[in-house]
C-alpha atoms as a PDB file:
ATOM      1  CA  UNK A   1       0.000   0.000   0.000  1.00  0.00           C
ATOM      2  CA  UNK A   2       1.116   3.446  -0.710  1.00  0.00           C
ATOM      3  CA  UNK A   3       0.362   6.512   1.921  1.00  0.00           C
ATOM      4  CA  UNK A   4       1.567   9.811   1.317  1.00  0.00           C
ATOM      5  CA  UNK A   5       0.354  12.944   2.822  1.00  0.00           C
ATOM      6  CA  UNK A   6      -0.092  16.396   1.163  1.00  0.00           C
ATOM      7  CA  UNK A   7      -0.228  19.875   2.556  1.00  0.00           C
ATOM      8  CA  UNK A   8      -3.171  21.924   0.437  1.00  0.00           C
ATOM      9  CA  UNK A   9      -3.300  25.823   0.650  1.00  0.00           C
ATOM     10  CA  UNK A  10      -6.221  27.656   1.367  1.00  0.00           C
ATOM     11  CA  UNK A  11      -6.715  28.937  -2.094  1.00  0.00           C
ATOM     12  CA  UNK A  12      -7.260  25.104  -3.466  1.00  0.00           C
ATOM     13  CA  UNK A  13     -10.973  23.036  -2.557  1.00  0.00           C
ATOM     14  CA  UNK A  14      -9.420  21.314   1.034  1.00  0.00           C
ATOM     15  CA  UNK A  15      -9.308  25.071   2.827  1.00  0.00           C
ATOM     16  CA  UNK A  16      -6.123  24.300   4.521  1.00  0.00           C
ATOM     17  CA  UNK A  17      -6.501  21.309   5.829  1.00  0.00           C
ATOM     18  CA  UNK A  18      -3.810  18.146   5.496  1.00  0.00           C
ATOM     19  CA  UNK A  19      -4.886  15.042   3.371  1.00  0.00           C
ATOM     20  CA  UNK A  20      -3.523  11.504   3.466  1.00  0.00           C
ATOM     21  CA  UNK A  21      -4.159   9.398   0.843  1.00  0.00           C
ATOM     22  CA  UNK A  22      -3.957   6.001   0.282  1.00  0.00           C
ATOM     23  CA  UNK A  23      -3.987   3.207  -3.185  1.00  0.00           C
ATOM     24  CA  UNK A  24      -4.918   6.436  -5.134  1.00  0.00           C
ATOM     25  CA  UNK A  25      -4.312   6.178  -8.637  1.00  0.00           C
ATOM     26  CA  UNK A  26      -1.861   8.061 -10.323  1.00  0.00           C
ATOM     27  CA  UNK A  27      -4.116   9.790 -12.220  1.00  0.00           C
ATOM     28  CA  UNK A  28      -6.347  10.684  -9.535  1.00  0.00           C
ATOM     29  CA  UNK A  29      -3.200  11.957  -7.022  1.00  0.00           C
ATOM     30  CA  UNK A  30      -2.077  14.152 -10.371  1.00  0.00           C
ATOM     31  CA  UNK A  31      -6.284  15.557 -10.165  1.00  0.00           C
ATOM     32  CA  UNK A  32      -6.743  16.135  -6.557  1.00  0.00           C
ATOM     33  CA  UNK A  33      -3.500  16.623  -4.752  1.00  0.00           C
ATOM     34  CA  UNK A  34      -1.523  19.981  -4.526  1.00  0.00           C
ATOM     35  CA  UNK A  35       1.775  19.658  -6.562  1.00  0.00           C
ATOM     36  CA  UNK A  36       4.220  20.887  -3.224  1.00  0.00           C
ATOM     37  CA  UNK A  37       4.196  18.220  -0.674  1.00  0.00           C
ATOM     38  CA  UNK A  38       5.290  18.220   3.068  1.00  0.00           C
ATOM     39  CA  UNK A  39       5.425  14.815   4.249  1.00  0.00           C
ATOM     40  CA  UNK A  40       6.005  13.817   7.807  1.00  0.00           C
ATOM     41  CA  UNK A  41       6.607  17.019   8.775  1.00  0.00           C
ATOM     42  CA  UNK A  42       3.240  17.196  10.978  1.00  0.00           C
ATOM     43  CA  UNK A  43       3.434  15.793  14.127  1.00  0.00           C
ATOM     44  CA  UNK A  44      -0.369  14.822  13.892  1.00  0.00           C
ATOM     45  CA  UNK A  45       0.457  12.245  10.388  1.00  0.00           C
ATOM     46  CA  UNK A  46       2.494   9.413  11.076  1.00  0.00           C
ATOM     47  CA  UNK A  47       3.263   6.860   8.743  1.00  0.00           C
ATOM     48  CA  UNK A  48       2.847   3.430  10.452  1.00  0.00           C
ATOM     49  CA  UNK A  49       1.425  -0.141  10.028  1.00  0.00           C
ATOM     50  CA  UNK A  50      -2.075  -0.991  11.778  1.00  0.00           C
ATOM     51  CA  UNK A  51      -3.469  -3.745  13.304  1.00  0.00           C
ATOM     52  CA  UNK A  52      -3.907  -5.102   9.695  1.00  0.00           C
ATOM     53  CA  UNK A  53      -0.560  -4.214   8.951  1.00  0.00           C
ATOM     54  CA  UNK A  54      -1.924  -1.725   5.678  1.00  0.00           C
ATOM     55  CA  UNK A  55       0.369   1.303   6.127  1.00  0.00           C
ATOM     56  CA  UNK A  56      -2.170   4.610   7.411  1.00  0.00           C
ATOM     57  CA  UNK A  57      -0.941   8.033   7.573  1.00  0.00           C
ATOM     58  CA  UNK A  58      -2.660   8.949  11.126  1.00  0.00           C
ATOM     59  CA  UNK A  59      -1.640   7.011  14.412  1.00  0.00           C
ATOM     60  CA  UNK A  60      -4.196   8.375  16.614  1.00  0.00           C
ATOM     61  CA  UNK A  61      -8.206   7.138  16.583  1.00  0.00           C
ATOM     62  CA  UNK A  62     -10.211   9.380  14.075  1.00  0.00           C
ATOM     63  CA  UNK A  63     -12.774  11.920  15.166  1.00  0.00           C
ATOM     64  CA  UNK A  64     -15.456  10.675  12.668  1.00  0.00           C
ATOM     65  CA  UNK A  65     -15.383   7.763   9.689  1.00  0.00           C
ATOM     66  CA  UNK A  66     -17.676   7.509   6.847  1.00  0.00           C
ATOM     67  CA  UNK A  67     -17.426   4.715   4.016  1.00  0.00           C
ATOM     68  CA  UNK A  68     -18.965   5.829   0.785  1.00  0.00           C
ATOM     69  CA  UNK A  69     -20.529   2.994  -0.589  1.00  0.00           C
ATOM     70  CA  UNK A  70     -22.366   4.240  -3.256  1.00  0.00           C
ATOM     71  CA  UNK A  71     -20.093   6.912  -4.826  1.00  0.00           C
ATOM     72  CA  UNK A  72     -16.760   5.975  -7.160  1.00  0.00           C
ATOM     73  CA  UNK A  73     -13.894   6.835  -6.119  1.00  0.00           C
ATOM     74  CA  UNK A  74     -13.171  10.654  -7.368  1.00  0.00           C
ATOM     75  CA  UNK A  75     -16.691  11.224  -5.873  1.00  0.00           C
ATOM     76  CA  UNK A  76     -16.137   9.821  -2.484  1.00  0.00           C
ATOM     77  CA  UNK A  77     -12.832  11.481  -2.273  1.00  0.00           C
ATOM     78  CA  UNK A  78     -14.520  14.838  -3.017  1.00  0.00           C
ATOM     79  CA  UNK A  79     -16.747  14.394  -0.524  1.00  0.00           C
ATOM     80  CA  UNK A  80     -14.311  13.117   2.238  1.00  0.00           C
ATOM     81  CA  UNK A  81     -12.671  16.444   1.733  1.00  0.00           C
ATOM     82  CA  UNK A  82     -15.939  18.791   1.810  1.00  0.00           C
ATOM     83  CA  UNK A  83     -17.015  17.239   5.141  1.00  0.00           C
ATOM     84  CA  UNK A  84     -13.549  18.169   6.584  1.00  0.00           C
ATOM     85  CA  UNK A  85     -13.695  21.521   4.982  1.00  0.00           C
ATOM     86  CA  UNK A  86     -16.987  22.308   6.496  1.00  0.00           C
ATOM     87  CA  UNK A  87     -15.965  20.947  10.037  1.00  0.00           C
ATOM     88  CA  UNK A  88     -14.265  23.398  12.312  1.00  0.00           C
ATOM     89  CA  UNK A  89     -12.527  20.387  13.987  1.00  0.00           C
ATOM     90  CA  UNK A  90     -11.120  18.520  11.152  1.00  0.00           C
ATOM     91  CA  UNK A  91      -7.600  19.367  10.477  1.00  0.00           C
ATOM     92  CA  UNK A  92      -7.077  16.143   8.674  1.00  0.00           C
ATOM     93  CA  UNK A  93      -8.563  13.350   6.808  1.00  0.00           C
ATOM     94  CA  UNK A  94      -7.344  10.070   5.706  1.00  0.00           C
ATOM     95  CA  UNK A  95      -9.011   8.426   2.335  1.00  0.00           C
ATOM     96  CA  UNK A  96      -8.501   4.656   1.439  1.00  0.00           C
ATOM     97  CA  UNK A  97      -9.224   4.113  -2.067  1.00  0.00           C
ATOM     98  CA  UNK A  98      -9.892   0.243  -1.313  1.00  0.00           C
ATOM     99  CA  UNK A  99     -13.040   0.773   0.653  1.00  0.00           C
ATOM    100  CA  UNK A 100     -13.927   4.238   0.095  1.00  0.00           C
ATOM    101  CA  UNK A 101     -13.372   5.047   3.518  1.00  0.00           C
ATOM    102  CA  UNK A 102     -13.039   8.852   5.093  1.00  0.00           C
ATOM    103  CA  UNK A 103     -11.721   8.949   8.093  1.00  0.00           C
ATOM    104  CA  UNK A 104     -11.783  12.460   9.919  1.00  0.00           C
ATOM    105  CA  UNK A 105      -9.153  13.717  12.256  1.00  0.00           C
ATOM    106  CA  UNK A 106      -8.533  16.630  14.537  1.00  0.00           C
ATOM    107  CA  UNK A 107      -5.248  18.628  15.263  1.00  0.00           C
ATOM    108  CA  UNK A 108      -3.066  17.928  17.937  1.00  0.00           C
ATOM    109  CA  UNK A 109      -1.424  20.171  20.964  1.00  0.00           C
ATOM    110  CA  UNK A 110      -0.107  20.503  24.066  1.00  0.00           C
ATOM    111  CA  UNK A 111      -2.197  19.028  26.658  1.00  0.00           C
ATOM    112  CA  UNK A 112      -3.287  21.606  29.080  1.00  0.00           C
ATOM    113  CA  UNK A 113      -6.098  21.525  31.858  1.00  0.00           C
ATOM    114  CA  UNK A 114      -9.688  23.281  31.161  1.00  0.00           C
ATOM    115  CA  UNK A 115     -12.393  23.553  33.987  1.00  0.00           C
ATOM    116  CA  UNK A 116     -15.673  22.156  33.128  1.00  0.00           C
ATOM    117  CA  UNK A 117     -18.550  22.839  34.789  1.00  0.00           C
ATOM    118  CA  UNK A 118     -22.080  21.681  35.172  1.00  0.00           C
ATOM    119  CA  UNK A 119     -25.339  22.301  36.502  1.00  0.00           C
ATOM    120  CA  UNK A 120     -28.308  20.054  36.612  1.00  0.00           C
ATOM    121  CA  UNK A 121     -32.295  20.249  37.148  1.00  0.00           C
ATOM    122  CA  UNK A 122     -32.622  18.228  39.000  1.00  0.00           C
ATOM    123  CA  UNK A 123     -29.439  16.168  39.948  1.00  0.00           C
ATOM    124  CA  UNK A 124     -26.287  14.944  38.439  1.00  0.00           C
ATOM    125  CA  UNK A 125     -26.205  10.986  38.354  1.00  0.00           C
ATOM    126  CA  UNK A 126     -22.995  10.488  36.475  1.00  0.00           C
ATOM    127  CA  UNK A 127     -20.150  12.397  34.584  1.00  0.00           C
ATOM    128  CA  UNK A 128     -17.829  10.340  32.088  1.00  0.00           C
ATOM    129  CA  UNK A 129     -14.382  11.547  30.678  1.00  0.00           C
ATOM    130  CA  UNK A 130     -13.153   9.464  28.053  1.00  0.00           C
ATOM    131  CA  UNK A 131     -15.011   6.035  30.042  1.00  0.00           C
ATOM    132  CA  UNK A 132     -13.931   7.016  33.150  1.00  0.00           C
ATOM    133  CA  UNK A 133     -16.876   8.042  35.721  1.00  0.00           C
ATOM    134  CA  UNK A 134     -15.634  11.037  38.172  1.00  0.00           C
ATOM    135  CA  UNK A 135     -16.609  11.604  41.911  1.00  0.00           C
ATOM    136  CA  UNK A 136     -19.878  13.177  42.060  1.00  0.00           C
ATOM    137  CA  UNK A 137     -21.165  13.888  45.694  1.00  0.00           C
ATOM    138  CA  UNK A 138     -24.538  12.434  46.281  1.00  0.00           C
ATOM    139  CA  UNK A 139     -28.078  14.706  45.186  1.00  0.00           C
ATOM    140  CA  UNK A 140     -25.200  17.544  43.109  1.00  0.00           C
ATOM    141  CA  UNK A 141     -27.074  19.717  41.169  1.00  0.00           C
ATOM    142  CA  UNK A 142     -23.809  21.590  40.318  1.00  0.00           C
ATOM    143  CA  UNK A 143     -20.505  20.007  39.956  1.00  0.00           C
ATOM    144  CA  UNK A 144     -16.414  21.560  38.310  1.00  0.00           C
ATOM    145  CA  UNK A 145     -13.764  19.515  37.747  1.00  0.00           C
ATOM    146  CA  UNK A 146     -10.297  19.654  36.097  1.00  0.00           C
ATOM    147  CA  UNK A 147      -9.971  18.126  31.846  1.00  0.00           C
ATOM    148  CA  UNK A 148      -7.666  17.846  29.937  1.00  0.00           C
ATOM    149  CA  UNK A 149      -7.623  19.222  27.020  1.00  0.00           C
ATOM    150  CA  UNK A 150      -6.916  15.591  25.243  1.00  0.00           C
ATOM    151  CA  UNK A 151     -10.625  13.991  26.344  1.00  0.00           C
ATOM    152  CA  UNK A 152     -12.406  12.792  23.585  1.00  0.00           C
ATOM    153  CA  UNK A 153     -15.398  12.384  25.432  1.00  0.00           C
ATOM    154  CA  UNK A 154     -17.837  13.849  27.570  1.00  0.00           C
ATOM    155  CA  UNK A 155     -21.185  11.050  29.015  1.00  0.00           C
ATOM    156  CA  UNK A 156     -23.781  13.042  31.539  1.00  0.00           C
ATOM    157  CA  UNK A 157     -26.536  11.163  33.449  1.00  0.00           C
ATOM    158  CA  UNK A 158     -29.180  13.227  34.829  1.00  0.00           C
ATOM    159  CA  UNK A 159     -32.311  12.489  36.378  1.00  0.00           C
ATOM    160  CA  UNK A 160     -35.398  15.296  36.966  1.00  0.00           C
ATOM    161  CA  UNK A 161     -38.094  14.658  39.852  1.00  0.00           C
ATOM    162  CA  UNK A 162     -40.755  17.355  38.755  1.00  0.00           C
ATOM    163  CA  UNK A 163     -41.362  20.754  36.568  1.00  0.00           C
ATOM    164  CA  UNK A 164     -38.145  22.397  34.877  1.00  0.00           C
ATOM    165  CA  UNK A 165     -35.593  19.965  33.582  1.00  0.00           C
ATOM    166  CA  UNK A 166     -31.737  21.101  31.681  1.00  0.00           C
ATOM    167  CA  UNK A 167     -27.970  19.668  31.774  1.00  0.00           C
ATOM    168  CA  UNK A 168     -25.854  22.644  31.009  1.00  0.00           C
ATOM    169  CA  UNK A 169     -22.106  21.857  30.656  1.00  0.00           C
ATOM    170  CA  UNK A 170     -19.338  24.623  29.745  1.00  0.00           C
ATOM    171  CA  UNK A 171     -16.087  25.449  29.687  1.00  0.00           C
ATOM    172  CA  UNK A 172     -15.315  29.143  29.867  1.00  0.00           C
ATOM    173  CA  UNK A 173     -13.196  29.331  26.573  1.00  0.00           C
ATOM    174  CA  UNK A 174     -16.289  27.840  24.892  1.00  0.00           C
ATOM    175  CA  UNK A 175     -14.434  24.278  23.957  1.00  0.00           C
ATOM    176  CA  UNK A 176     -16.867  22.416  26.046  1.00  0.00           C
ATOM    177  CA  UNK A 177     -20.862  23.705  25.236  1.00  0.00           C
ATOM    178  CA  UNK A 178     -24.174  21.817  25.892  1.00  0.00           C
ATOM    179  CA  UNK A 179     -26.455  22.146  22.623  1.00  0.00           C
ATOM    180  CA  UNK A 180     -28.067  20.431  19.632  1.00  0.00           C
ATOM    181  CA  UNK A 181     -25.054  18.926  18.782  1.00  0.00           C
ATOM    182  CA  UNK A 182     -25.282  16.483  21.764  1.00  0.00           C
ATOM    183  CA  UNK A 183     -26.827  13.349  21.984  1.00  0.00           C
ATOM    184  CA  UNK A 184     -29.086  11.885  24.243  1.00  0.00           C
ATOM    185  CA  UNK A 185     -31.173   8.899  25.239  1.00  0.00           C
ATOM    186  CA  UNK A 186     -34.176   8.854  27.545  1.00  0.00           C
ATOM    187  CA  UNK A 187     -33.694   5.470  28.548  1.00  0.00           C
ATOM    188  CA  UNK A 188     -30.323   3.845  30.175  1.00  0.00           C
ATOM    189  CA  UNK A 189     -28.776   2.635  26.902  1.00  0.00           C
ATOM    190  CA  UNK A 190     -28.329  -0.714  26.094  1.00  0.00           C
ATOM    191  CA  UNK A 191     -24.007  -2.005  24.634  1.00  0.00           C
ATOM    192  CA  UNK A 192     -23.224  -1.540  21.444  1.00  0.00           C
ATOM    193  CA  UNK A 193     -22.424  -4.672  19.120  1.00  0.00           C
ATOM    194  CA  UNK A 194     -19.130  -3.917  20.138  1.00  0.00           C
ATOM    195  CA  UNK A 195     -20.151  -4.557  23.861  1.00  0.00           C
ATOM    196  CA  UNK A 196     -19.153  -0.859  24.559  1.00  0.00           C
ATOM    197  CA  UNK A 197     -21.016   1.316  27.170  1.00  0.00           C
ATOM    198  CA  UNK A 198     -23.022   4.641  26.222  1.00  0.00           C
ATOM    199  CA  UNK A 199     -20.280   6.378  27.981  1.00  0.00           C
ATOM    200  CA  UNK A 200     -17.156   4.938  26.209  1.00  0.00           C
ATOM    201  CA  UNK A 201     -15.539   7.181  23.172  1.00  0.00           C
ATOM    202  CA  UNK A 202     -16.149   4.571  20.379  1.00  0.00           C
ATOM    203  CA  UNK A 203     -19.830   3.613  21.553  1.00  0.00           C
ATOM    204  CA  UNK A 204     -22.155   3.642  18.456  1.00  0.00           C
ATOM    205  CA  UNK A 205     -24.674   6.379  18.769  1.00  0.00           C
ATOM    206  CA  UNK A 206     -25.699   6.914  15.310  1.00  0.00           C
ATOM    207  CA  UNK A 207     -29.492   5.732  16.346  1.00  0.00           C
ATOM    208  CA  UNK A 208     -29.697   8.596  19.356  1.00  0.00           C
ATOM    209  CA  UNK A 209     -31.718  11.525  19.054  1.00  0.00           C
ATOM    210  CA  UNK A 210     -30.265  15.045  18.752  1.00  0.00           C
ATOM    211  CA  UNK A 211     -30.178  17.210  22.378  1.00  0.00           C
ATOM    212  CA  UNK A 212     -33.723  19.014  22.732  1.00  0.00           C
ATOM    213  CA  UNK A 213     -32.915  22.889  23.369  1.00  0.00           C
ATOM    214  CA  UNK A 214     -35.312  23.291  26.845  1.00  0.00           C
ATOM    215  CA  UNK A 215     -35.349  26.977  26.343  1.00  0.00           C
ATOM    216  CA  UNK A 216     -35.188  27.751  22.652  1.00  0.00           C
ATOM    217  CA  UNK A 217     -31.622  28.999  21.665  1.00  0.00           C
ATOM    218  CA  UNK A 218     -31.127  30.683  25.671  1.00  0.00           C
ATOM    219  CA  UNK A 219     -27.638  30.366  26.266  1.00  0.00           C
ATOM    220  CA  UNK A 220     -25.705  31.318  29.588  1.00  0.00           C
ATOM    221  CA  UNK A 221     -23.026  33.842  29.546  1.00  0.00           C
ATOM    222  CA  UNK A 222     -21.059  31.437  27.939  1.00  0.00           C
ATOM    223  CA  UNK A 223     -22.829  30.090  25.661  1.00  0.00           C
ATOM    224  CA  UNK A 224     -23.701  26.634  26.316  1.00  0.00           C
ATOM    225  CA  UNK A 225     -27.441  25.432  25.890  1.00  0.00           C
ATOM    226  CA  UNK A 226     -29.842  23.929  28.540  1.00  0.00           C
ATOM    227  CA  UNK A 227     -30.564  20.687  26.990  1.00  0.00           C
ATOM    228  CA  UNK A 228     -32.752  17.266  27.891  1.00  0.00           C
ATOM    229  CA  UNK A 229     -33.919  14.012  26.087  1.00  0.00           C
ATOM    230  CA  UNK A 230     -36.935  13.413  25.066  1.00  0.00           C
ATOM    231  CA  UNK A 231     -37.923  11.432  28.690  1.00  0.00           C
ATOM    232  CA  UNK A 232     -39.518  13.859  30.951  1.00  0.00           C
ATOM    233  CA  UNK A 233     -37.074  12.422  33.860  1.00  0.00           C
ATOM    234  CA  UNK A 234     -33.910  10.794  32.382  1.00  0.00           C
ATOM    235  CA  UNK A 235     -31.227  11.963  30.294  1.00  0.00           C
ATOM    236  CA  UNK A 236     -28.254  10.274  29.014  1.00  0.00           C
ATOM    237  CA  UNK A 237     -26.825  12.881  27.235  1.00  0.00           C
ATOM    238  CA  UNK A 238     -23.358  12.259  25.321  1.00  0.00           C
ATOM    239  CA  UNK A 239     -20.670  14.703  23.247  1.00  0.00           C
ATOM    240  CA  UNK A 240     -17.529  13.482  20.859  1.00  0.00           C
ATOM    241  CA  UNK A 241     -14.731  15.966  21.399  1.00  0.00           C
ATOM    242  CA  UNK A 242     -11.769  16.883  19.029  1.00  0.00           C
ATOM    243  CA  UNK A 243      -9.122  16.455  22.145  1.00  0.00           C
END
């Protein structure tokens, strides 16, 4: 297998961002690719073999993968590199010609400690980071802890006796923000065919339902969002984060 990577300039269709491609053709490298390289010079693409000892330009997990089933090659391609344009955490994206796979990937940087902060109505059940549950006093309604800036991320379990119901979750540089971009479940989810829990990073939650906005686009000084599930008491409520 050949891997190379290419650096595109803002000017060309990729906006900037870093592409690694993978059994292109020759003709289709000569189509899409920039003609000035920089290759290993990013200390996010690493050339390396996987698990299935194929050669992949990225050693860390993606963000975000999409297999294009239905599209040919040039078209898949194409659209691997509009969905990263249009994200503002892709940096990078790996395509693999074989099985029209798009694999989306975030930049790296130092690690450095945020404070997140939540507040519940009613009560905070459970908080997650990257798997890991974190030591909630019993009946919190509010709750701050140190994260790094590497979590990938961020499970909530709430629970709401009577009337007015909301998680709300922030960091004050904005990095962390409850909203519709969330997802939640209003029952305790079930493992994934993976046997992964709701709270791990590579659970499957492509069936969950989008975070309901409790107060229609009200944001706190910060901008995060009071959001719920659909339940009128539970809320598993669930966020992938660049890291």
């Amino acid at each position: 297998m050949t891997s190379f990577q290419t650096f595109v300039p803002k000017a060309n269709f990729y906006l900037n961002r870093r592409v690694c491609l993978s059994d292109i053709a020759l003709l289709s490298v000569q189509t899409y690719r920039h003609s000035q390289n920089s290759v290993g010079n990013a200390k996010c693409f690493k050339r390396h073999l996987n698990s299935q000892q194929k050669n992949e330009c990225r050693c860390d997990q993606p963000l975000a993968q999409t297999t294009f089933n239905n599209k040919s090659i040039s078209e898949a391609l194409l659209s691997c590199s509009f969905i990263c344009s249009k994200s503002n955490d892709c940096q990078a994206f790996n395509f693999q010609e074989n099985s029209k796979t798009c694999q989306i990937f975030c930049a790296f940087s130092d690690v450095f400690n945020r404070t997140l902060t939540v507040f519940i109505d009613f009560e905070l059940e459970a908080l997650y980071l990257d798997g890991v549950s974190q030591v909630i006093p019993p009946g919190s309604y509010g709750y701050s802890t140190t994260v790094r800036s590497d979590v990938k991320i961020i499970a909530i379990q709430a629970i709401n006796l009577s009337g007015e119901k909301y998680i709300e979750a922030y960091t004050r540089d904005g990095y962390i923000l409850t909203n519709t971009t969330w997802k939640c479940s209003g029952t305790l989810p079930t493992r994934d065919a993976n046997n992964n829990s709701w709270y791990d990073l590579n659970y499957d939650d492509a069936s969950w339902m989008l975070a309901i906005d409790q107060y229609q686009g009200s944001t706190n000084i910060y901008g995060a969002t009071y959001i719920w599930s659909s339940d009128l008491f539970d809320a598993y409520c669930r966020r992938k984060l660049c890291g």
